[in-house]
C-alpha atoms as a PDB file:
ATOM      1  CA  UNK A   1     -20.796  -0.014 -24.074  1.00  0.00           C
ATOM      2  CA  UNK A   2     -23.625  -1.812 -22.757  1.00  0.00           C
ATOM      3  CA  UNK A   3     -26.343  -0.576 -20.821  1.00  0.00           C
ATOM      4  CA  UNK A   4     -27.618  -1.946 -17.710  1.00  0.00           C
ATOM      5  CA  UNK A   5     -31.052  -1.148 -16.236  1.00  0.00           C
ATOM      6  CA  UNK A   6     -31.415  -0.408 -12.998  1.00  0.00           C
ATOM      7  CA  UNK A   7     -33.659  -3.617 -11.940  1.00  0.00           C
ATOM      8  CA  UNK A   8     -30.821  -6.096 -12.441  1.00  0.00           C
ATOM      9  CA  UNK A   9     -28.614  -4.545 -10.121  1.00  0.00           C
ATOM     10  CA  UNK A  10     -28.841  -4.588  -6.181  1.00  0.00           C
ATOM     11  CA  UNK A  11     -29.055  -0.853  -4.964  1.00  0.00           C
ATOM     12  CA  UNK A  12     -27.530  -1.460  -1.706  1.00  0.00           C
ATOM     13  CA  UNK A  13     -25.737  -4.790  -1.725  1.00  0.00           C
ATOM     14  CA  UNK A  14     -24.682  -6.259   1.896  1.00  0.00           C
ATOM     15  CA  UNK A  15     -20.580  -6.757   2.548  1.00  0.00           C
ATOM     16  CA  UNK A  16     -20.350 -10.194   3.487  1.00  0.00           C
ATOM     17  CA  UNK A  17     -19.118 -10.878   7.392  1.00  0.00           C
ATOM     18  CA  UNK A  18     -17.257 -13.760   8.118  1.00  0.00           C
ATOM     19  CA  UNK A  19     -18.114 -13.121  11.759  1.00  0.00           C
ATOM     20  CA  UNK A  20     -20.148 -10.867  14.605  1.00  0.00           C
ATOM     21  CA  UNK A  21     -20.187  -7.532  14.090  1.00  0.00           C
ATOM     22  CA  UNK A  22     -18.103  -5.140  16.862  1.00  0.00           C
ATOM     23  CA  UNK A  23     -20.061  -4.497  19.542  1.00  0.00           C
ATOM     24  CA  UNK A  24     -21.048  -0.489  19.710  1.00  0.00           C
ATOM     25  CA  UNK A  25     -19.751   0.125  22.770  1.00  0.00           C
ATOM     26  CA  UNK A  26     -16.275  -0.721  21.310  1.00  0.00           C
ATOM     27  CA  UNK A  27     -16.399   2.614  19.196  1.00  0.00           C
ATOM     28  CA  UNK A  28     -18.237   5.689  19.025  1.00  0.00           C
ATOM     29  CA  UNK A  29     -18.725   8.216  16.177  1.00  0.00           C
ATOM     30  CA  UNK A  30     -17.825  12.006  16.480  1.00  0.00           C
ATOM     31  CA  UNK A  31     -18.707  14.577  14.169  1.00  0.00           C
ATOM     32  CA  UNK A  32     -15.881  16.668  12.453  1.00  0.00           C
ATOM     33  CA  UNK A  33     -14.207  19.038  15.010  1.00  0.00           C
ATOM     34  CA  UNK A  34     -13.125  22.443  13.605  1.00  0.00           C
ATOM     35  CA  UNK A  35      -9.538  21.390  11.776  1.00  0.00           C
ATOM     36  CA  UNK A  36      -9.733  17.805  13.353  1.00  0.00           C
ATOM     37  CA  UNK A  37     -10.875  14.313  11.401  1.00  0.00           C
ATOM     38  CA  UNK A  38     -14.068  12.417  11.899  1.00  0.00           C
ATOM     39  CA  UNK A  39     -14.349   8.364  12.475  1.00  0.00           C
ATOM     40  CA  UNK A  40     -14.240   6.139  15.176  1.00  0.00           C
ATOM     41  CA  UNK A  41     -12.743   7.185  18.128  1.00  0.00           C
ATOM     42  CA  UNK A  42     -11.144   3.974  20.143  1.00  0.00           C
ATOM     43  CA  UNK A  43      -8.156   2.375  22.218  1.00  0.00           C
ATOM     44  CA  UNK A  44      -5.660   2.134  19.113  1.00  0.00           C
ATOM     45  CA  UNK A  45      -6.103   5.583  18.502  1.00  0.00           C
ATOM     46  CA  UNK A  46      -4.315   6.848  21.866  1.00  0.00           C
ATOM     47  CA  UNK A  47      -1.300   4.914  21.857  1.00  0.00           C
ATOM     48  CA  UNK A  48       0.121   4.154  25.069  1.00  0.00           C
ATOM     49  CA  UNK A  49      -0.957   6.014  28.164  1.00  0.00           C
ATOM     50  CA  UNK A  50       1.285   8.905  29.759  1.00  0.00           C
ATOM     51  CA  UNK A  51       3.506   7.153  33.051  1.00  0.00           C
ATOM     52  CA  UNK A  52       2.763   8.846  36.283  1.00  0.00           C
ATOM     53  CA  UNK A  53       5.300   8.490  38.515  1.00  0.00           C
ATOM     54  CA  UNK A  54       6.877   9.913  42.431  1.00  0.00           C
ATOM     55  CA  UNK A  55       9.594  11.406  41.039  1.00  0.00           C
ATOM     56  CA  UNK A  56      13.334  10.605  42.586  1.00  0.00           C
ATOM     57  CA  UNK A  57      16.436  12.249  43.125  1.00  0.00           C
ATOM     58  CA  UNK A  58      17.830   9.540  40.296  1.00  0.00           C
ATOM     59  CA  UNK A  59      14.751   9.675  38.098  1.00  0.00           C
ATOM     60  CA  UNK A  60      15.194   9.910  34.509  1.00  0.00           C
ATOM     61  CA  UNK A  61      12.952  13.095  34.682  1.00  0.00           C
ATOM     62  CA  UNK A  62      14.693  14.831  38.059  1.00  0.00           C
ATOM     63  CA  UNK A  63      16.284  17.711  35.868  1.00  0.00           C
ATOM     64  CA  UNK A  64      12.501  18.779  34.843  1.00  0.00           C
ATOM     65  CA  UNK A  65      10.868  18.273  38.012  1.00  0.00           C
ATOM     66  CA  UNK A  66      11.925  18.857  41.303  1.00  0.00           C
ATOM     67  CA  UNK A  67      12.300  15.480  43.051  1.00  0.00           C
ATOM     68  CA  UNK A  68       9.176  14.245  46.022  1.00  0.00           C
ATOM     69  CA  UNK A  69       6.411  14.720  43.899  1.00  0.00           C
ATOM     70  CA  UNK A  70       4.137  12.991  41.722  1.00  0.00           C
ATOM     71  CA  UNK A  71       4.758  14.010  37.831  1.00  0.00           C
ATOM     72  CA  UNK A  72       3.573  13.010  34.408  1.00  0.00           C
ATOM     73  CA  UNK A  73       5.946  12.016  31.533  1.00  0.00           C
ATOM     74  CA  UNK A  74       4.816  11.008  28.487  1.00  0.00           C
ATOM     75  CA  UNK A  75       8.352  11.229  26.133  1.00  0.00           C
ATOM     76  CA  UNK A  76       6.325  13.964  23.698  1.00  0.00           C
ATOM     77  CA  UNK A  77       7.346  17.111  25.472  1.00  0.00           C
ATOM     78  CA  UNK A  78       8.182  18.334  28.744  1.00  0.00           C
ATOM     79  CA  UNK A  79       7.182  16.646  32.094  1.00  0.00           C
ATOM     80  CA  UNK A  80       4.390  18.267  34.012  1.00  0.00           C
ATOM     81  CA  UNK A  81       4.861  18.568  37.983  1.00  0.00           C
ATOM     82  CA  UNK A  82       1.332  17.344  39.720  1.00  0.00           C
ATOM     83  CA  UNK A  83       2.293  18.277  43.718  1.00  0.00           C
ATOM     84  CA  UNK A  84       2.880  16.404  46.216  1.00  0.00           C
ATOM     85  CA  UNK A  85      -0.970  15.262  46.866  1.00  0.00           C
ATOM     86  CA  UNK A  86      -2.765  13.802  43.797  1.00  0.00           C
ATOM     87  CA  UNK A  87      -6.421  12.436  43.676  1.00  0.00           C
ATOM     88  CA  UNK A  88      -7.519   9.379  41.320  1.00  0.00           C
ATOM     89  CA  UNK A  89      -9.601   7.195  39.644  1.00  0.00           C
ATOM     90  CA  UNK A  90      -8.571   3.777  38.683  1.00  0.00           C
ATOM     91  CA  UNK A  91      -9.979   2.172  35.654  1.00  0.00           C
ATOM     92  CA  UNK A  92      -7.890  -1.068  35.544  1.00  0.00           C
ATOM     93  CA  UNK A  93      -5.525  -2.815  37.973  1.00  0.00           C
ATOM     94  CA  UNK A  94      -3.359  -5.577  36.555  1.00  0.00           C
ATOM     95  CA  UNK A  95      -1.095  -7.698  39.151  1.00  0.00           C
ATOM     96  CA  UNK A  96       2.483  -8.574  37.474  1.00  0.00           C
ATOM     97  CA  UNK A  97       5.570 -10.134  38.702  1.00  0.00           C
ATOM     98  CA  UNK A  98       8.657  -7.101  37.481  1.00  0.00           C
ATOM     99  CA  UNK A  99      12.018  -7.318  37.145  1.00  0.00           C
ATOM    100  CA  UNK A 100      13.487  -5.489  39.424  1.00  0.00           C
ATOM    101  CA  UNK A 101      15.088  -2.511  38.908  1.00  0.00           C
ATOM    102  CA  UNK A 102      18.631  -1.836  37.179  1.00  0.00           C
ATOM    103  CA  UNK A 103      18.251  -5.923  35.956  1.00  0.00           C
ATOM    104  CA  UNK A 104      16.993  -5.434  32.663  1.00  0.00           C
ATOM    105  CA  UNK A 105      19.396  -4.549  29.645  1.00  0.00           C
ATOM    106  CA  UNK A 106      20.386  -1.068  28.618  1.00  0.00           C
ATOM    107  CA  UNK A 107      17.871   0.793  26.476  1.00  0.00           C
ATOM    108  CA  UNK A 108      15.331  -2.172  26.913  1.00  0.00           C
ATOM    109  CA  UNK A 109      11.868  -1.960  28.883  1.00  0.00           C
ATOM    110  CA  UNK A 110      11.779  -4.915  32.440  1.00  0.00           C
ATOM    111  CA  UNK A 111      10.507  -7.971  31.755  1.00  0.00           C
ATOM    112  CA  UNK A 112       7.448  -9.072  33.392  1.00  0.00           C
ATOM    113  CA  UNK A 113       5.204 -11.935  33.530  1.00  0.00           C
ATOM    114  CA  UNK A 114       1.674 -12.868  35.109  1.00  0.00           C
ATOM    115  CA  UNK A 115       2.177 -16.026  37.133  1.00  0.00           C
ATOM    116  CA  UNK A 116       5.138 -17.173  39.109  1.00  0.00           C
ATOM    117  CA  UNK A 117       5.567 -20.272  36.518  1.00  0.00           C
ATOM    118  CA  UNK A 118       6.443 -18.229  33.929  1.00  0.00           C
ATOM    119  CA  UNK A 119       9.221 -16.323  36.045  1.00  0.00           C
ATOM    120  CA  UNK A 120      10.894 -19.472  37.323  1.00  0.00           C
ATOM    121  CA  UNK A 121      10.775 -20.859  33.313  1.00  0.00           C
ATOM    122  CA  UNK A 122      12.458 -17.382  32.206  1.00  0.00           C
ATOM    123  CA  UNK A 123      15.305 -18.483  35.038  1.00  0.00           C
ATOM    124  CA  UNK A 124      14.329 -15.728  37.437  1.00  0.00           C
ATOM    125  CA  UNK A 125      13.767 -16.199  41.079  1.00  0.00           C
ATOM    126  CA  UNK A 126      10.932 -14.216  43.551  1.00  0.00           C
ATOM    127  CA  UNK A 127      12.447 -15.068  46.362  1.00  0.00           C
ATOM    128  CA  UNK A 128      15.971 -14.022  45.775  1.00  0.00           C
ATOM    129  CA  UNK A 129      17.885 -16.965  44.722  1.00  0.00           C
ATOM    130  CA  UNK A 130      22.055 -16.203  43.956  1.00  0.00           C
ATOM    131  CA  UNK A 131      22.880 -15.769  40.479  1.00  0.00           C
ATOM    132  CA  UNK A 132      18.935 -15.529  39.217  1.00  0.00           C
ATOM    133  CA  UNK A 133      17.295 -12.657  37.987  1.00  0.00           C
ATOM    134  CA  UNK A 134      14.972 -11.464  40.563  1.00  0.00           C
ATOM    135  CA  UNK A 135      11.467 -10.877  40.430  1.00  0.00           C
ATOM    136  CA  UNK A 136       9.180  -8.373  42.556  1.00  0.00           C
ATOM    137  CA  UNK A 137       5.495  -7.730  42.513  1.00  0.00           C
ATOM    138  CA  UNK A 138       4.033  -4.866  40.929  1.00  0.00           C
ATOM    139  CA  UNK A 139       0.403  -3.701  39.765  1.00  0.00           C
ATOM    140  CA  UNK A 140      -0.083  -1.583  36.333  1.00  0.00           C
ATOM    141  CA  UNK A 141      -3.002   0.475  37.131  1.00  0.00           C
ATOM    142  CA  UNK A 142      -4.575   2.638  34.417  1.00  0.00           C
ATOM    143  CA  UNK A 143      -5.843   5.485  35.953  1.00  0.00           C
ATOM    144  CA  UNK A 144      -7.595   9.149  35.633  1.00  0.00           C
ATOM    145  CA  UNK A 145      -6.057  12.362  37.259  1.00  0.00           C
ATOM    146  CA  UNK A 146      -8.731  14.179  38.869  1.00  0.00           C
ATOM    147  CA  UNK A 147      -8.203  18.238  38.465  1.00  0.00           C
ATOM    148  CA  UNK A 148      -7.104  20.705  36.484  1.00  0.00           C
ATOM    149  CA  UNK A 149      -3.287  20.887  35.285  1.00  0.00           C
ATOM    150  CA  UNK A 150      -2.175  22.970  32.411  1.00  0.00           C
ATOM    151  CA  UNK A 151      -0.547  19.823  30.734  1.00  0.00           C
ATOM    152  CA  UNK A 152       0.780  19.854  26.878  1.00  0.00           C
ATOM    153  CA  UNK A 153      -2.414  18.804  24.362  1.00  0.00           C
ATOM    154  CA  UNK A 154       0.633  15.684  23.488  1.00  0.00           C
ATOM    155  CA  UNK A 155      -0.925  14.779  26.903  1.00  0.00           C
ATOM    156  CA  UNK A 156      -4.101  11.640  26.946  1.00  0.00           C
ATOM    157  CA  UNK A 157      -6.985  13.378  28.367  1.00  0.00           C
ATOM    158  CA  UNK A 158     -10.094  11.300  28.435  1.00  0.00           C
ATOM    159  CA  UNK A 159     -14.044  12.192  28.610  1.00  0.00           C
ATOM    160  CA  UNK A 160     -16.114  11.409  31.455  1.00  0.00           C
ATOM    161  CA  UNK A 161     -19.417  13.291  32.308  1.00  0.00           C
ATOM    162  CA  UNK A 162     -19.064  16.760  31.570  1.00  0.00           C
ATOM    163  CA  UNK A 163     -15.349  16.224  32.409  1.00  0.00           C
ATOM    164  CA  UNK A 164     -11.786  16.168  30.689  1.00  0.00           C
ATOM    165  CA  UNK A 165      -8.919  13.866  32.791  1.00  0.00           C
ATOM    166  CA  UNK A 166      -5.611  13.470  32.179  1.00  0.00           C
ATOM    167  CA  UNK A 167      -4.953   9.607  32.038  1.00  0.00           C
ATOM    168  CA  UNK A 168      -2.213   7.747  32.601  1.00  0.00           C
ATOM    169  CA  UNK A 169      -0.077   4.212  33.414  1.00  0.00           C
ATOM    170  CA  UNK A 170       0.913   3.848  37.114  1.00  0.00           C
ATOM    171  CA  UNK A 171       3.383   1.055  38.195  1.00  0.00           C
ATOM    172  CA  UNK A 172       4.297   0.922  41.326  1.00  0.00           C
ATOM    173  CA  UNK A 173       8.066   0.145  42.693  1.00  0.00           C
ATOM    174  CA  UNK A 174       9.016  -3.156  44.638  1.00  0.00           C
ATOM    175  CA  UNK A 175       8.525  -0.047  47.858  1.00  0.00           C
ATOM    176  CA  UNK A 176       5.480   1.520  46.428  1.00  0.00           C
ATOM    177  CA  UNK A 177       3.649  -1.757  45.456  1.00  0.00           C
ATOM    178  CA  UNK A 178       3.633  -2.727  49.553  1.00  0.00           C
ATOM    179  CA  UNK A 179       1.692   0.575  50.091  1.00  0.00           C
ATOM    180  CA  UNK A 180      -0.469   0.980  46.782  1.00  0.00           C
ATOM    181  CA  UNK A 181      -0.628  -1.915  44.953  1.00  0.00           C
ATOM    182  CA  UNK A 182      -1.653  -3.794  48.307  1.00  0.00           C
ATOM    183  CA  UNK A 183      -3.953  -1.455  49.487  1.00  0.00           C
ATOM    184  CA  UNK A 184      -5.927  -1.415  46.179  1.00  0.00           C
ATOM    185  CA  UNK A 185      -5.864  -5.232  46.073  1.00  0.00           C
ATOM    186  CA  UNK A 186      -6.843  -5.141  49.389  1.00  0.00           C
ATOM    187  CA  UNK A 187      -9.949  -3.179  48.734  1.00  0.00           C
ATOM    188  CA  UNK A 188     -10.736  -4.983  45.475  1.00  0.00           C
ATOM    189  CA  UNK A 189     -10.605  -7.901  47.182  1.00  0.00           C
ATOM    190  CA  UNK A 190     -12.380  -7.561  50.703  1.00  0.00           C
ATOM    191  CA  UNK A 191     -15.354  -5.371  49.162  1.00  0.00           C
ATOM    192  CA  UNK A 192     -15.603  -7.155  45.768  1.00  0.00           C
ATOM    193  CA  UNK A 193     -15.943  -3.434  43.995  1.00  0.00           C
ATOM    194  CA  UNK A 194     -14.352  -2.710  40.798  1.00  0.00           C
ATOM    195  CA  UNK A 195     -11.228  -0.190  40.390  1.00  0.00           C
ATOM    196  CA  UNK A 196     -13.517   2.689  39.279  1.00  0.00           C
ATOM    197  CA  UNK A 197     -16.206   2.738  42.230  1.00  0.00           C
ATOM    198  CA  UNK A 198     -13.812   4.291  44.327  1.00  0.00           C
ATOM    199  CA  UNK A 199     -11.318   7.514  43.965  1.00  0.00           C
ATOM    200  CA  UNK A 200      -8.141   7.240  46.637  1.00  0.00           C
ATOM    201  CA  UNK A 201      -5.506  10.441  47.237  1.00  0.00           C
ATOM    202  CA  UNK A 202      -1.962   9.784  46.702  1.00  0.00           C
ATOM    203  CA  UNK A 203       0.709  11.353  48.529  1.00  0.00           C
ATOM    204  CA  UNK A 204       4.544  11.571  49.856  1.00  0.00           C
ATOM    205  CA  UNK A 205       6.631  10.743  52.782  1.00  0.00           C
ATOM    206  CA  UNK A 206       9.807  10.608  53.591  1.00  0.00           C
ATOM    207  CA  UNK A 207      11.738   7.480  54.488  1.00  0.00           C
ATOM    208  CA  UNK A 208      15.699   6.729  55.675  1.00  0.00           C
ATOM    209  CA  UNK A 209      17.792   4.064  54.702  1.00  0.00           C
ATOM    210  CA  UNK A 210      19.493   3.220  58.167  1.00  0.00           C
ATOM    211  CA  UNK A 211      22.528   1.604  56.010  1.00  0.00           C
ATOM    212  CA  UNK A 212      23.133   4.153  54.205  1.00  0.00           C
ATOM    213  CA  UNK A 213      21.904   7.066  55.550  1.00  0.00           C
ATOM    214  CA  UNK A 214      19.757   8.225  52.928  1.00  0.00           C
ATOM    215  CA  UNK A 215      16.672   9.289  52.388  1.00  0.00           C
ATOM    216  CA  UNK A 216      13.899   8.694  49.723  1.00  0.00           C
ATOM    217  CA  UNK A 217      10.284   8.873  49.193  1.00  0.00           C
ATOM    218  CA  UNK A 218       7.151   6.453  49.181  1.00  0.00           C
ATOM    219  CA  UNK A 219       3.854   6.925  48.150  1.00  0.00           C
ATOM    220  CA  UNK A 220       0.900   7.153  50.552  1.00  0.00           C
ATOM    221  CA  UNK A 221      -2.802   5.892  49.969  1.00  0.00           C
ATOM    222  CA  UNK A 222      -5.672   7.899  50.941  1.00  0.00           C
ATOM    223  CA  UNK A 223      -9.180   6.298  50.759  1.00  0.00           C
ATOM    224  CA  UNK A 224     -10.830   9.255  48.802  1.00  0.00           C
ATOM    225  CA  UNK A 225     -14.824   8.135  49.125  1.00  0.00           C
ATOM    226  CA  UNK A 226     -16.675   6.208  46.197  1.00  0.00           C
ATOM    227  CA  UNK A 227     -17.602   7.467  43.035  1.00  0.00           C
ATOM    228  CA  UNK A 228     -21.146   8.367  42.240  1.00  0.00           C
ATOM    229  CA  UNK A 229     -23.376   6.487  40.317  1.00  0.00           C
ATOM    230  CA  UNK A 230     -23.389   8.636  37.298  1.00  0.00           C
ATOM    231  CA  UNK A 231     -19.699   8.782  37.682  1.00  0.00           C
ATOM    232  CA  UNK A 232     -19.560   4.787  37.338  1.00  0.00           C
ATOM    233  CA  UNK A 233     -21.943   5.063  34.755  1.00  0.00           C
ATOM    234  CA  UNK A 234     -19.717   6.948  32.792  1.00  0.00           C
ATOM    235  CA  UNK A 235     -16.838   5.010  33.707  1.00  0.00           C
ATOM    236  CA  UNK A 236     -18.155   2.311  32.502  1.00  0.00           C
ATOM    237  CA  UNK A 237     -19.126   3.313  29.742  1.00  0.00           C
ATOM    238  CA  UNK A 238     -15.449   4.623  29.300  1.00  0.00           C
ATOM    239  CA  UNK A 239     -13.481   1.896  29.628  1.00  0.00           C
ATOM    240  CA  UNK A 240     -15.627  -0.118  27.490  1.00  0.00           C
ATOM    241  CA  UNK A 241     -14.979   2.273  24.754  1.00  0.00           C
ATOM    242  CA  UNK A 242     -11.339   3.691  25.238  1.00  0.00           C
ATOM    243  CA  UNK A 243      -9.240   0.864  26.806  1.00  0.00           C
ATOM    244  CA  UNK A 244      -7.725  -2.135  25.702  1.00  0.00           C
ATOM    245  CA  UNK A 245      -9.543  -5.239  26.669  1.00  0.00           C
END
C-alpha cells in the first residue's frame, strides 16, 4: 500500500459539465418531512395531473358520482364530487385539434395534434369530410381548484402562498370548448394577460337535444376577478418550478 499525502490530491474536485447548469427555479430543495424523502421536488415527480371533468349520465365515472357536476378522477382511488359551481385558476392553456369522441380505438387515449396540417396528413378532416376521421377543437388547460375538498392524499395538491390546491387537467368537449375554451382564448387574447392573472367560476346548465329529446349538460364561465399580485407572484413562481415546460 502506498501512501498518498494530502497535497497531491484535490480536496474538492469539480464534476465536469458538458453544458449550463439547470436553472434554480426548475427545482427546489425540501428538508426531510417526518416519514417522507428529501431531494428535489419537480414536474417528473407528480406524474400526470388528476382530469377534472362535468360529469355525464354516460361518463366512465357516473356510478361514483351523481351525473351534472364537476368531479375529479385521477384512476388511484375513488372519484371526488366538486358541486355544481367550481372556482379556478389556470396555469396553462394549450389549443389542440381532438378527435372526436367514440373515434379513437378501444382502450387507446384520442389522437390530437397542434396545427390543422398535421390533421389533414394523419387523413382526418375538421370540417367533416365522409369517410375521414374528424377533428374538433379543444384546449388542455392545467389548472388549480380553489377550496377545500376532502380529496384522497393519491390526489396532486400543489403549494401556492400559504395555500394547498388540488390541481388538475381540464379538456374541454367539442360543446364545452365553444363556451370555455373560447372564452379563455378570448380573454387571453383581447387583454394580452396570462392564464394565471385571472380566476373564472365554472358551472352547469342544462341543455335539450330537439332530435332526440334529451337532455345533457354544458359548462358555464364565470369571470371570477384577477388574481392578486402576490398570488401571481406565487404563480409564477409555481409553474416555473412544478410544470412541464
Amino acid at each position: 500500500m502506498r501512501t498518498i499525502e494530502a497535497k497531491h490530491a484535490a480536496p474538492n474536485p469539480e464534476p465536469e459539465q458538458e453544458g449550463p447548469a439547470s436553472p434554480v427555479a426548475s427545482l427546489t430543495l425540501s428538508p426531510p418531512t417526518e416519514g417522507g424523502i428529501a431531494g428535489e421536488v419537480c414536474a417528473v415527480d407528480f406524474g400526470r395531473p388528476p382530469r377534472l371533468s362535468l360529469v355525464a349520465a354516460t361518463s366512465a365515472i357516473a356510478g361514483e358520482i351523481t351525473p351534472g357536476q364537476w368531479a375529479l378522477s385521477n384512476g388511484l382511488g375513488p372519484s371526488v364530487a366538486l358541486g355544481i359551481k367550481i372556482e379556478i385558476i389556470p396555469l396553462t392553456c394549450a389549443r389542440w385539434w381532438l378527435m372526436d369522441f367514440g373515434q379513437a380505438e378501444a382502450g387507446t387515449l384520442p389522437v390530437r395534434f397542434k396545427t390543422e396540417k398535421e390533421v389533414i396528413d394523419y387523413g382526418g378532416t375538421t370540417n367533416g369530410e365522409p369517410g375521414k376521421v374528424t377533428f374538433s377543437r379543444s384546449m388542455e388547460i392545467r389548472l388549480l381548484i380553489v377550496g377545500s375538498y376532502a380529496a384522497p392524499e393519491t390526489y396532486l395538491r400543489l403549494p401556492a402562498g400559504r395555500h394547498q390546491y388540488l390541481a388538475a387537467l381540464y379538456e374541454p368537449s367539442r360543446t364545452a370548448y365553444r363556451i370555455v375554451g373560447v372564452g379563455l382564448n378570448l380573454t387571453l387574447l383581447n387583454s394580452n394577460e396570462k392564464p394565471w392573472q385571472r380566476k373564472w367560476k365554472l358551472g352547469v346548465a342544462t341543455q335539450k337535444n330537439k332530435a332526440l329529446g334529451t337532455t345533457f349538460f354544458v359548462p358555464t364561465l364565470e369571470n371570477s376577478g384577477t388574481t392578486t399580485a402576490a398570488e401571481q407572484a406565487e404563480l409564477v413562481r409555481l409553474i416555473e418550478r412544478q410544470l412541464p415546460s
